[in-house]
PDB file of N, CA and C in Angstrom:
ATOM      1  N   UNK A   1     -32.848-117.234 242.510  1.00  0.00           N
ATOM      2  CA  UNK A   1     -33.022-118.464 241.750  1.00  0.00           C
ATOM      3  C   UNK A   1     -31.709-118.789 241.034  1.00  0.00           C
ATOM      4  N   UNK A   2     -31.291-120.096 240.987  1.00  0.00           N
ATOM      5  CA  UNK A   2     -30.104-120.504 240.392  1.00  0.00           C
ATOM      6  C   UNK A   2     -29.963-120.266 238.995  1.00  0.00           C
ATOM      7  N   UNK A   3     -29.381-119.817 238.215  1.00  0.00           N
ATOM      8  CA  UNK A   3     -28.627-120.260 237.481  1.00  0.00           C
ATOM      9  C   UNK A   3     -28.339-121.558 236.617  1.00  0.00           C
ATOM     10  N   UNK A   4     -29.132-121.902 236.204  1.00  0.00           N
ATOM     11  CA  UNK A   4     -28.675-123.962 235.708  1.00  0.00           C
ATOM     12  C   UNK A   4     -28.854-123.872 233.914  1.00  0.00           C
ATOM     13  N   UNK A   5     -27.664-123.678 233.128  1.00  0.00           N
ATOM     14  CA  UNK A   5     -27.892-123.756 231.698  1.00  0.00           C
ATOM     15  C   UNK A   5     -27.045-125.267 231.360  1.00  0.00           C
ATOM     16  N   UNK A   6     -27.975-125.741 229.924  1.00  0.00           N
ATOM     17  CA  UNK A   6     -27.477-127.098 229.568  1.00  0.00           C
ATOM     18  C   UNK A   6     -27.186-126.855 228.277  1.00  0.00           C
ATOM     19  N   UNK A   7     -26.601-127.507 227.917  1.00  0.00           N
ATOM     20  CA  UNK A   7     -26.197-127.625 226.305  1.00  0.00           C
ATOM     21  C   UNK A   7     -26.392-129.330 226.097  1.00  0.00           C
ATOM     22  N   UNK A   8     -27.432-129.308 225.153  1.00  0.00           N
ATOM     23  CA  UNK A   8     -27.498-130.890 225.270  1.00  0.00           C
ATOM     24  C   UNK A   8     -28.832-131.218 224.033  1.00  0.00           C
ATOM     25  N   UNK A   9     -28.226-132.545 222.673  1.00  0.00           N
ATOM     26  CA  UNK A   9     -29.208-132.038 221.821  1.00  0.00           C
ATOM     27  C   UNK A   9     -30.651-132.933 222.327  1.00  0.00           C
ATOM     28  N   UNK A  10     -30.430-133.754 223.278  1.00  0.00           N
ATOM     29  CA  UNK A  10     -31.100-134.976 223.329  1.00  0.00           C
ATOM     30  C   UNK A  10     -31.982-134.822 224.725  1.00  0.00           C
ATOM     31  N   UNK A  11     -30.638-134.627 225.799  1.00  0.00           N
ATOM     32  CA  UNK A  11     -31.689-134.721 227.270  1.00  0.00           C
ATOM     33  C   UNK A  11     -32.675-133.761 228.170  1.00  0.00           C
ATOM     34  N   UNK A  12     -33.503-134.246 228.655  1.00  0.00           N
ATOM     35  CA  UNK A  12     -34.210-132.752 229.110  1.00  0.00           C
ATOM     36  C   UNK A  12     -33.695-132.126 230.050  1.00  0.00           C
ATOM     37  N   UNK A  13     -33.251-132.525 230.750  1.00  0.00           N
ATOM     38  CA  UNK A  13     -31.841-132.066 231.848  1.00  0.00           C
ATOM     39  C   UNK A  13     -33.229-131.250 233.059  1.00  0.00           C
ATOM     40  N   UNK A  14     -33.643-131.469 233.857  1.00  0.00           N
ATOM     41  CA  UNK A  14     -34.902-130.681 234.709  1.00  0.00           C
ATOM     42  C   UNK A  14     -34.561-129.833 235.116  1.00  0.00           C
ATOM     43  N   UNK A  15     -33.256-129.976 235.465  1.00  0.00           N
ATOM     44  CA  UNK A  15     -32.593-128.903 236.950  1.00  0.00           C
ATOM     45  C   UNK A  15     -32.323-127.517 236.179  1.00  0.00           C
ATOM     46  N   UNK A  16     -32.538-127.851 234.443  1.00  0.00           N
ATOM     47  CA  UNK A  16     -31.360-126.495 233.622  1.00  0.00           C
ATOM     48  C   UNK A  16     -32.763-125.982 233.633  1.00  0.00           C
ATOM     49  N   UNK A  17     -32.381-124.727 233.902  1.00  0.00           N
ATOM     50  CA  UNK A  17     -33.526-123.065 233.653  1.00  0.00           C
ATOM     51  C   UNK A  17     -33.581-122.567 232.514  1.00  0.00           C
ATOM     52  N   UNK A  18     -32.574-123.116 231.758  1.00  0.00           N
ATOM     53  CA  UNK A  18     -32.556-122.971 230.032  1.00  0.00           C
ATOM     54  C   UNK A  18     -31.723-123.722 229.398  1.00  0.00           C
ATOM     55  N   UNK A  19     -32.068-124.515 227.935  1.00  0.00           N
ATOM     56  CA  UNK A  19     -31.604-125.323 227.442  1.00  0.00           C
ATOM     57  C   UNK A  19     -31.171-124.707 225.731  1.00  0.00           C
ATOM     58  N   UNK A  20     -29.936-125.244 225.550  1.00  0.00           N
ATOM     59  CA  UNK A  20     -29.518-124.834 224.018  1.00  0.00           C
ATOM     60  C   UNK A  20     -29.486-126.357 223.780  1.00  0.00           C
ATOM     61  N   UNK A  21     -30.283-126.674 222.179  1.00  0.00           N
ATOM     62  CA  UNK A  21     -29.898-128.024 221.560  1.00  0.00           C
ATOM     63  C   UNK A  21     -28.777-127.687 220.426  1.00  0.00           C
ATOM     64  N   UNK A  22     -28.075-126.951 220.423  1.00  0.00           N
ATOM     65  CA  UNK A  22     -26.806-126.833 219.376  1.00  0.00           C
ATOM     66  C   UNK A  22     -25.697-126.350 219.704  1.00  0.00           C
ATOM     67  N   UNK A  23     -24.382-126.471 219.167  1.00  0.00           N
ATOM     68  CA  UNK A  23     -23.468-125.458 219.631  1.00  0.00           C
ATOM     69  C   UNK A  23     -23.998-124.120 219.605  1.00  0.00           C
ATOM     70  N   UNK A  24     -24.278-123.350 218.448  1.00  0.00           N
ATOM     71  CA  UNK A  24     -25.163-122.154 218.100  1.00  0.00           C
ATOM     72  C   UNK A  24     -25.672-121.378 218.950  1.00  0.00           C
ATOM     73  N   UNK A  25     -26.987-122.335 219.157  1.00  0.00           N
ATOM     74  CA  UNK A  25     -27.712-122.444 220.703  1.00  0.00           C
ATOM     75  C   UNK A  25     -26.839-121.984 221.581  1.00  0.00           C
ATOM     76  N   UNK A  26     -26.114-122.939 222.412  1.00  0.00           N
ATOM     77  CA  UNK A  26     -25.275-122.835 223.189  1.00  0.00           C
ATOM     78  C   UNK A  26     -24.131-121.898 223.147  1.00  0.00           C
ATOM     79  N   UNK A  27     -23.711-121.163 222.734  1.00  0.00           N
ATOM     80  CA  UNK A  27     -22.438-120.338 222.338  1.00  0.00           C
ATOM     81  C   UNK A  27     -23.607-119.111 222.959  1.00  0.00           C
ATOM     82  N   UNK A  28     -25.203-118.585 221.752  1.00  0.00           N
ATOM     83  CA  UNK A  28     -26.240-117.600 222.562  1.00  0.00           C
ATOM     84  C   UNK A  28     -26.276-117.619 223.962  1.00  0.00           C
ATOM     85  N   UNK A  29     -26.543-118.759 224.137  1.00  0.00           N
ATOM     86  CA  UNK A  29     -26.958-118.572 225.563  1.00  0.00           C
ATOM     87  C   UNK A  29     -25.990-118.223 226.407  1.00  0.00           C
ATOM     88  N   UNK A  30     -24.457-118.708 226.441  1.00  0.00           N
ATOM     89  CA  UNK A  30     -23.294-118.252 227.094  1.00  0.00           C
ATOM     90  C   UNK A  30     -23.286-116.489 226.770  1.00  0.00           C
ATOM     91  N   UNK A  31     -23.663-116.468 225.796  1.00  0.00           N
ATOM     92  CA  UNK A  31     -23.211-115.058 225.528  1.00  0.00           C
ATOM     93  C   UNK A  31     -24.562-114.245 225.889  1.00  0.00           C
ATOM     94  N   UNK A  32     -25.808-114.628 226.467  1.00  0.00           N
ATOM     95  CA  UNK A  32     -26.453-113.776 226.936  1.00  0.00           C
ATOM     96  C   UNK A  32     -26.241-113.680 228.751  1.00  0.00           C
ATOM     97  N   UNK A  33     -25.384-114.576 228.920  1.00  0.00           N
ATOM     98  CA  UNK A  33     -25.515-114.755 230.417  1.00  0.00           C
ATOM     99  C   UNK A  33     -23.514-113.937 230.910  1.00  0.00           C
ATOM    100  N   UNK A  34     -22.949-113.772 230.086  1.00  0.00           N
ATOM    101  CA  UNK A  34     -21.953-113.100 229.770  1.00  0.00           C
ATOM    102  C   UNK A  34     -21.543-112.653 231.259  1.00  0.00           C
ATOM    103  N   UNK A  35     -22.140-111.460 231.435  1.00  0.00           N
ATOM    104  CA  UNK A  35     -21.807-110.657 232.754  1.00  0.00           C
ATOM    105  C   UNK A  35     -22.910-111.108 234.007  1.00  0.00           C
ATOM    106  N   UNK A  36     -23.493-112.544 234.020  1.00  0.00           N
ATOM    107  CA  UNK A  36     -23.820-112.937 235.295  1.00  0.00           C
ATOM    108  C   UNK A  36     -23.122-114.511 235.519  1.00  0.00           C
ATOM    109  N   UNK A  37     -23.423-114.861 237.141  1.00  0.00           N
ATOM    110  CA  UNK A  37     -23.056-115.938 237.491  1.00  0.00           C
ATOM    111  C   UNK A  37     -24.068-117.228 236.982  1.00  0.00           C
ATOM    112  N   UNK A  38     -23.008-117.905 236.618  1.00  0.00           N
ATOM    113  CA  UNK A  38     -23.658-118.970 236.221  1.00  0.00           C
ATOM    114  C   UNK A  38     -23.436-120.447 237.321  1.00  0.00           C
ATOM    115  N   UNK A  39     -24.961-120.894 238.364  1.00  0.00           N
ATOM    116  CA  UNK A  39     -24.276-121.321 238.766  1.00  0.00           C
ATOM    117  C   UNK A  39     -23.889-122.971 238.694  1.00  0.00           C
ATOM    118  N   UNK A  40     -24.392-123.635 237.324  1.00  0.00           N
ATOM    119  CA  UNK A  40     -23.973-124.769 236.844  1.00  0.00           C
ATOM    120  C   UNK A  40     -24.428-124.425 235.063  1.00  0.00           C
ATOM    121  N   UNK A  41     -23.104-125.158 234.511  1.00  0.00           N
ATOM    122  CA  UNK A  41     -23.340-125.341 233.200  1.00  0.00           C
ATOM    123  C   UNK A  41     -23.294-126.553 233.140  1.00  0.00           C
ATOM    124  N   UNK A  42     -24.294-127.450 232.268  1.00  0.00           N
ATOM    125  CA  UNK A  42     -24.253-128.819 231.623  1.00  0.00           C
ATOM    126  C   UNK A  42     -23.858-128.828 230.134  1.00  0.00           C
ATOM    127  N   UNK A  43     -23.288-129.972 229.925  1.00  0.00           N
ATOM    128  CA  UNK A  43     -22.778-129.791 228.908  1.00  0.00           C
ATOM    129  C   UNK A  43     -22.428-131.458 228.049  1.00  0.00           C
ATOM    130  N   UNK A  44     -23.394-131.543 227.341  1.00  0.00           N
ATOM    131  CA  UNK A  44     -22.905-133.222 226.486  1.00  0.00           C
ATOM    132  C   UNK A  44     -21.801-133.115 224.984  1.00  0.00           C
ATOM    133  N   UNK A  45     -20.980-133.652 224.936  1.00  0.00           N
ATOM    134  CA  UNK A  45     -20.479-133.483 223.771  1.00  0.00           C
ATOM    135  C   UNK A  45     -20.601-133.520 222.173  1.00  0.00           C
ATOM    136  N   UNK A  46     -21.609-134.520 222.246  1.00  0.00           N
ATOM    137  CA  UNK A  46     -22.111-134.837 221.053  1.00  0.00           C
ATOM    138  C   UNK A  46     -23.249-134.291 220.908  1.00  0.00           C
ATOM    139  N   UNK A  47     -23.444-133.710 219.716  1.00  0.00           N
ATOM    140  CA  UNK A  47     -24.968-132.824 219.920  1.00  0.00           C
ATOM    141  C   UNK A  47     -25.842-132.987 218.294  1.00  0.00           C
ATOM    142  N   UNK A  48     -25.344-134.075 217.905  1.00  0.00           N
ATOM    143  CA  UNK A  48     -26.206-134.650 216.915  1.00  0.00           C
ATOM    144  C   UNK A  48     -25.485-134.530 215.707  1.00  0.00           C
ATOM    145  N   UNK A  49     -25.613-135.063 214.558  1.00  0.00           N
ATOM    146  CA  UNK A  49     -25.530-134.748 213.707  1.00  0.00           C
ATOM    147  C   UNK A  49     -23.260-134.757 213.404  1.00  0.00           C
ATOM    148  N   UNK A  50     -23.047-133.905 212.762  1.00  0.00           N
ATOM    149  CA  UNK A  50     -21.666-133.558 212.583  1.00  0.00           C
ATOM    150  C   UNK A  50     -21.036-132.310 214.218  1.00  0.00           C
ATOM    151  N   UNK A  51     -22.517-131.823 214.487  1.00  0.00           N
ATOM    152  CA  UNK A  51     -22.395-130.999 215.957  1.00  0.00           C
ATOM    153  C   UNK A  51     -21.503-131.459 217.060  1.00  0.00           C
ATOM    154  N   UNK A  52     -21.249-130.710 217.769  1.00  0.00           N
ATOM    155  CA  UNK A  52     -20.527-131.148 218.998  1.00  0.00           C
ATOM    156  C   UNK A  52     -20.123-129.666 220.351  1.00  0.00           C
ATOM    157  N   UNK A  53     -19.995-130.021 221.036  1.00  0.00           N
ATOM    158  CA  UNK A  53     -19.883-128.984 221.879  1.00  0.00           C
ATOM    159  C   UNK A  53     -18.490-128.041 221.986  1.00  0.00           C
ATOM    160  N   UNK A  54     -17.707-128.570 221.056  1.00  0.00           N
ATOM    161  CA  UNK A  54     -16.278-127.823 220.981  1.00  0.00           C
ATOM    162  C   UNK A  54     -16.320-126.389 220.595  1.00  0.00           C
ATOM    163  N   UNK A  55     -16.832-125.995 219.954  1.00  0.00           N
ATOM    164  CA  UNK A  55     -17.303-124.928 219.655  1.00  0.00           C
ATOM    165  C   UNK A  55     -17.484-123.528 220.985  1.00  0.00           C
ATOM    166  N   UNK A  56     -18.620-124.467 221.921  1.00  0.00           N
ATOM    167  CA  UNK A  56     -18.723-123.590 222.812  1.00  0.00           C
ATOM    168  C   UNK A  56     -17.460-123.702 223.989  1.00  0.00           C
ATOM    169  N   UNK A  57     -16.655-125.354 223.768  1.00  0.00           N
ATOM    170  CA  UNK A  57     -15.599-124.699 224.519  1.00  0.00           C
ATOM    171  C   UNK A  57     -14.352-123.639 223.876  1.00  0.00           C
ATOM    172  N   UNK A  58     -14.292-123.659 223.022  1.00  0.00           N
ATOM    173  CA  UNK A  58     -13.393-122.620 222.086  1.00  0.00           C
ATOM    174  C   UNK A  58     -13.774-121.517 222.726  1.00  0.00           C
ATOM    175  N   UNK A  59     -15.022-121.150 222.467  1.00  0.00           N
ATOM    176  CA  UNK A  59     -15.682-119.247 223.152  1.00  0.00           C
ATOM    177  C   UNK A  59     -15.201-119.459 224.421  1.00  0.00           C
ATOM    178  N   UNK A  60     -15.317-120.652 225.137  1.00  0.00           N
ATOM    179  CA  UNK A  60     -14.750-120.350 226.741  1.00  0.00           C
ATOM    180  C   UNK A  60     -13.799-120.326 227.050  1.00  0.00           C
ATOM    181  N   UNK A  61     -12.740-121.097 226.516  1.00  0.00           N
ATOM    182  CA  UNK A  61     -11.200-121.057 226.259  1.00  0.00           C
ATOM    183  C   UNK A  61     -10.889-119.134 225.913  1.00  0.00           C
ATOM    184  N   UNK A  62     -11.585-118.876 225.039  1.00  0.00           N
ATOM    185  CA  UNK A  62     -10.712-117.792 224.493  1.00  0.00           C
ATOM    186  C   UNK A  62     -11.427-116.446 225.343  1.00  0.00           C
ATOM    187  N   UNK A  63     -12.551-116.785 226.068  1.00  0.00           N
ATOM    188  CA  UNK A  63     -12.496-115.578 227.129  1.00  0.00           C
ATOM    189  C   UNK A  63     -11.748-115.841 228.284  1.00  0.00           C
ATOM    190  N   UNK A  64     -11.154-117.462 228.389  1.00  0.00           N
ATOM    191  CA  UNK A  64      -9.801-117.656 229.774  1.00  0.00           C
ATOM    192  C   UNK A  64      -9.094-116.525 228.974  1.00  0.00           C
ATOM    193  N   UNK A  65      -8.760-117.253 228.188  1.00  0.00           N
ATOM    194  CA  UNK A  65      -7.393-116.597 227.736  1.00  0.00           C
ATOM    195  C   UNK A  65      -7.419-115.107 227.532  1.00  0.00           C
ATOM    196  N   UNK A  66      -8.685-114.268 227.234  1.00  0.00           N
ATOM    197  CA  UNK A  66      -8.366-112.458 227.603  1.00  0.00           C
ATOM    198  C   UNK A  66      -8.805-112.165 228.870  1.00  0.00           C
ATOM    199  N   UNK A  67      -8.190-112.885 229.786  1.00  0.00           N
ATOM    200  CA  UNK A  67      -8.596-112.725 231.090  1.00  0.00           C
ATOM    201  C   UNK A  67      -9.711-112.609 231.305  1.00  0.00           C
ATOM    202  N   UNK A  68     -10.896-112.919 230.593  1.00  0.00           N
ATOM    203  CA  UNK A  68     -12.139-112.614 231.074  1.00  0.00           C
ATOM    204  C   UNK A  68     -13.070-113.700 231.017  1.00  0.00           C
ATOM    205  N   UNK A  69     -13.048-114.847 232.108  1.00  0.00           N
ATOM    206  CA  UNK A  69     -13.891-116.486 231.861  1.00  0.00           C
ATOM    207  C   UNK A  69     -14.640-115.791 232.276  1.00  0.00           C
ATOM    208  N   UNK A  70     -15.610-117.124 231.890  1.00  0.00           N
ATOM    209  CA  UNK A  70     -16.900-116.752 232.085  1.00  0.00           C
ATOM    210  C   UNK A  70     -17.054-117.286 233.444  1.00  0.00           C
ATOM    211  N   UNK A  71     -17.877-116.745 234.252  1.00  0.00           N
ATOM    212  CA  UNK A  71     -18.071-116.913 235.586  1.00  0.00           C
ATOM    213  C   UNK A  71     -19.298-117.934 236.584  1.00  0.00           C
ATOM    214  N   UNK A  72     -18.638-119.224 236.431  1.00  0.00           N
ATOM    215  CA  UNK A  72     -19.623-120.422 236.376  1.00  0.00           C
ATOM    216  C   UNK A  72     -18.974-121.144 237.588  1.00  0.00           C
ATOM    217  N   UNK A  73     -20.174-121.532 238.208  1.00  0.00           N
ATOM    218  CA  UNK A  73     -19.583-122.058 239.482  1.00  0.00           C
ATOM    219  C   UNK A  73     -19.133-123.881 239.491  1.00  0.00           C
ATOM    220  N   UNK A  74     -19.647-124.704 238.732  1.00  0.00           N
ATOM    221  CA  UNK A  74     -19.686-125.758 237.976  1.00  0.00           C
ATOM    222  C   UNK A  74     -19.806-126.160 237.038  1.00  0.00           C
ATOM    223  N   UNK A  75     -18.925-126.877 236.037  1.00  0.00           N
ATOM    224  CA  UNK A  75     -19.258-127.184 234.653  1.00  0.00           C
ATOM    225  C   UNK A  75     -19.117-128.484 234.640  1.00  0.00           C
ATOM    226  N   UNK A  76     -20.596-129.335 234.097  1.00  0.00           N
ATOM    227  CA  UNK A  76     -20.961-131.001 233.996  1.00  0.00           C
ATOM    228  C   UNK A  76     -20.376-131.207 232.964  1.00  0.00           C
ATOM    229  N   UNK A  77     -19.663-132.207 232.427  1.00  0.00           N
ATOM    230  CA  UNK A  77     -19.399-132.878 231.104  1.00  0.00           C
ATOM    231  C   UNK A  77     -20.584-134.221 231.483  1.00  0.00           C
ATOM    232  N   UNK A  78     -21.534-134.159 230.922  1.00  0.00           N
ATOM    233  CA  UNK A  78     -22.584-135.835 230.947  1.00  0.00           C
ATOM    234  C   UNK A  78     -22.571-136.428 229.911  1.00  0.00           C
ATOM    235  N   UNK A  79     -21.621-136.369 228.820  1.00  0.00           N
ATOM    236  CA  UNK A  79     -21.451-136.707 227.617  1.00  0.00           C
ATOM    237  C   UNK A  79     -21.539-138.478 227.709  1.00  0.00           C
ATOM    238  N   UNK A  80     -22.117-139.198 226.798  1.00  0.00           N
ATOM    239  CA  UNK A  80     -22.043-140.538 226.562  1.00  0.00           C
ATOM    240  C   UNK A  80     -20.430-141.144 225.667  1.00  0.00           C
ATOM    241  N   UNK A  81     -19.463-139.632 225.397  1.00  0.00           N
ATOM    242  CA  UNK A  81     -18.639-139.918 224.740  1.00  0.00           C
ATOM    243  C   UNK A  81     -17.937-139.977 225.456  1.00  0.00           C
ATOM    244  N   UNK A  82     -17.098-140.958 226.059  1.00  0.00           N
ATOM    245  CA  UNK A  82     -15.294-140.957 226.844  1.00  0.00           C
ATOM    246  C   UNK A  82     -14.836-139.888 226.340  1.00  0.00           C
ATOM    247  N   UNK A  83     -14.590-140.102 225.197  1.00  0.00           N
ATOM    248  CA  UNK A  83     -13.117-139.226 224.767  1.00  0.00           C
ATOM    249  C   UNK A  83     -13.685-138.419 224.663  1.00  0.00           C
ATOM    250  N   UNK A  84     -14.694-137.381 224.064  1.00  0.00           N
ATOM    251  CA  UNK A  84     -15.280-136.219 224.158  1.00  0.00           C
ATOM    252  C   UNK A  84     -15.485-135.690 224.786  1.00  0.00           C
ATOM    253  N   UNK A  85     -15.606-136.326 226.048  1.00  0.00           N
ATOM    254  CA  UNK A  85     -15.714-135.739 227.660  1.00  0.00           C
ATOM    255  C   UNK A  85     -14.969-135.583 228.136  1.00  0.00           C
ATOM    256  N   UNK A  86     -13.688-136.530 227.959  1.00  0.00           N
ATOM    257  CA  UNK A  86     -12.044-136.266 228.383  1.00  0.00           C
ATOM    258  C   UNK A  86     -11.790-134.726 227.656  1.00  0.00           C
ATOM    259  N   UNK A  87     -11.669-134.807 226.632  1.00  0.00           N
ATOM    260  CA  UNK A  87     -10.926-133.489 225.857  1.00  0.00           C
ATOM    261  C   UNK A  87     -11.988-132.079 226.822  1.00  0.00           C
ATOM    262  N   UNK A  88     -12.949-132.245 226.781  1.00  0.00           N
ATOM    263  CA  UNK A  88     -13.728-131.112 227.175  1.00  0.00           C
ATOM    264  C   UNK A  88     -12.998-130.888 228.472  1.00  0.00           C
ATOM    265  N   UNK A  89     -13.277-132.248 229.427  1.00  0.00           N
ATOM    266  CA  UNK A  89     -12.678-131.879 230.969  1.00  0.00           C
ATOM    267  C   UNK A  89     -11.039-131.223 231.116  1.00  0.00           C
ATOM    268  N   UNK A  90     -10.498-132.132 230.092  1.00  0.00           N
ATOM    269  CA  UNK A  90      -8.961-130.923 229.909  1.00  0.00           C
ATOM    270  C   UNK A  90      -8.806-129.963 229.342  1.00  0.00           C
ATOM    271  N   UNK A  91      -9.631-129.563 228.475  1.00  0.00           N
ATOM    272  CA  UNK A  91      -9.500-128.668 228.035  1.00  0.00           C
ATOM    273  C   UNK A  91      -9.745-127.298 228.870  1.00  0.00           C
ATOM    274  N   UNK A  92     -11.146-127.398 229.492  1.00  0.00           N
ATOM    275  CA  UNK A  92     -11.862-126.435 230.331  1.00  0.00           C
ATOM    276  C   UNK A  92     -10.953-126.804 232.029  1.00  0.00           C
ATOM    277  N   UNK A  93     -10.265-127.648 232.524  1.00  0.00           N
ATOM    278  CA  UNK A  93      -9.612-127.404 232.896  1.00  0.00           C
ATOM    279  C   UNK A  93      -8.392-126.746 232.958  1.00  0.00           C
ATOM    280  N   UNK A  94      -7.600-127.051 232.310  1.00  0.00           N
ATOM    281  CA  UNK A  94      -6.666-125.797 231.603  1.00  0.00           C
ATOM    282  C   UNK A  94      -6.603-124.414 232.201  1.00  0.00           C
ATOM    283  N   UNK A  95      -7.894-124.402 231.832  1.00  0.00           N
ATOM    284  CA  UNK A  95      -8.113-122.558 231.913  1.00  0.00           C
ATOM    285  C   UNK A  95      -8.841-122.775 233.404  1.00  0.00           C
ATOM    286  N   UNK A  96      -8.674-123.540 233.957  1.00  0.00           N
ATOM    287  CA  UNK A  96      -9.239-123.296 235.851  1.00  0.00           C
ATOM    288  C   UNK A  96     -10.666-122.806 235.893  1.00  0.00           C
ATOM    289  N   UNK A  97     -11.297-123.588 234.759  1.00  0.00           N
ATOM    290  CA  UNK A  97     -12.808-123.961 235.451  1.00  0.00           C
ATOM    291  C   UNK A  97     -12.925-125.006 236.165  1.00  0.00           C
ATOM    292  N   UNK A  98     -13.914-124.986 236.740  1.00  0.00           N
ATOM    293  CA  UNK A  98     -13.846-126.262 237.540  1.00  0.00           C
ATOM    294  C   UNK A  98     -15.392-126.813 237.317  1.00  0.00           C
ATOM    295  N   UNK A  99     -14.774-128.071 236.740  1.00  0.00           N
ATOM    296  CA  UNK A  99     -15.308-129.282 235.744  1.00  0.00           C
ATOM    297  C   UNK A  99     -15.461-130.507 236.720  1.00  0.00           C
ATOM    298  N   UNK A 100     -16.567-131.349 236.499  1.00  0.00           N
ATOM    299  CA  UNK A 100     -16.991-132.435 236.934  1.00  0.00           C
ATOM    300  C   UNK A 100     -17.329-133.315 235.925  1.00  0.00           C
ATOM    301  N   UNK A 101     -17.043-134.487 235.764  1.00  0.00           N
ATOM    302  CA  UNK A 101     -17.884-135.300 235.213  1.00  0.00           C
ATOM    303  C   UNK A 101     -19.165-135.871 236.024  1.00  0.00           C
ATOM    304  N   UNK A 102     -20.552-136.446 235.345  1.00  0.00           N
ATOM    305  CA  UNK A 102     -21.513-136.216 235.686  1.00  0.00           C
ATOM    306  C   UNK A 102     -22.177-137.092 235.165  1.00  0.00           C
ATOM    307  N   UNK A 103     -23.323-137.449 235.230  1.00  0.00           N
ATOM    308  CA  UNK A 103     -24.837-137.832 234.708  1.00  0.00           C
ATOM    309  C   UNK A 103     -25.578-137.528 234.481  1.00  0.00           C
ATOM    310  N   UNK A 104     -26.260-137.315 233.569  1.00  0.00           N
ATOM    311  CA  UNK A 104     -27.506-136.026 233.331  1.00  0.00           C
ATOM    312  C   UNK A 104     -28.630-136.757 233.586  1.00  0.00           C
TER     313      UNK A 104
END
């Protein structure tokens, strides 16, 4: 069975097998799935409130950077934000995930 986690405070996303509505959320759930394949992450930028998904790209950035990403076969940006979705897609590009923009 796939793999499908979302980070998202709003959408029900069907396809995700588990959903975080916070960075918080979302940062757990990356970090329980740690040492398996993940094989799509969703991901909206804005997540209510002062929230936002930067957070969980920071944790992913900084396991590129000790050589140890996390191991995801697709990462959605479906964000309603341009620019929030831009920074995410360069950012997580950077470190050679490989990022799509998307529709949730």
């Amino acid at each position: 069975m796939p793999v499908i986690l979302g980070i998202d405070d709003l959408r029900p996303l069907p396809r995700a097998t588990r959903i975080a509505r916070t960075s918080i959320e979302g940062i757990q759930l990356l970090r329980e799935h740690r040492d398996g394949f993940i094989d799509e992450l969703w991901l909206d930028h804005d997540l209510g409130g002062d929230d936002s998904i930067m957070p969980v790209v920071t944790l992913m950035e900084e396991a590129a950077f000790s050589g140890r990403p996390f191991d995801i076969g697709t990462v959605f940006v479906h964000s309603a934000n341009p620019i929030g979705a831009e920074a995410v897609v360069r950012a997580l590009t950077r470190w050679n995930y490989h990022v799509r923009r998307a529709t949730a």
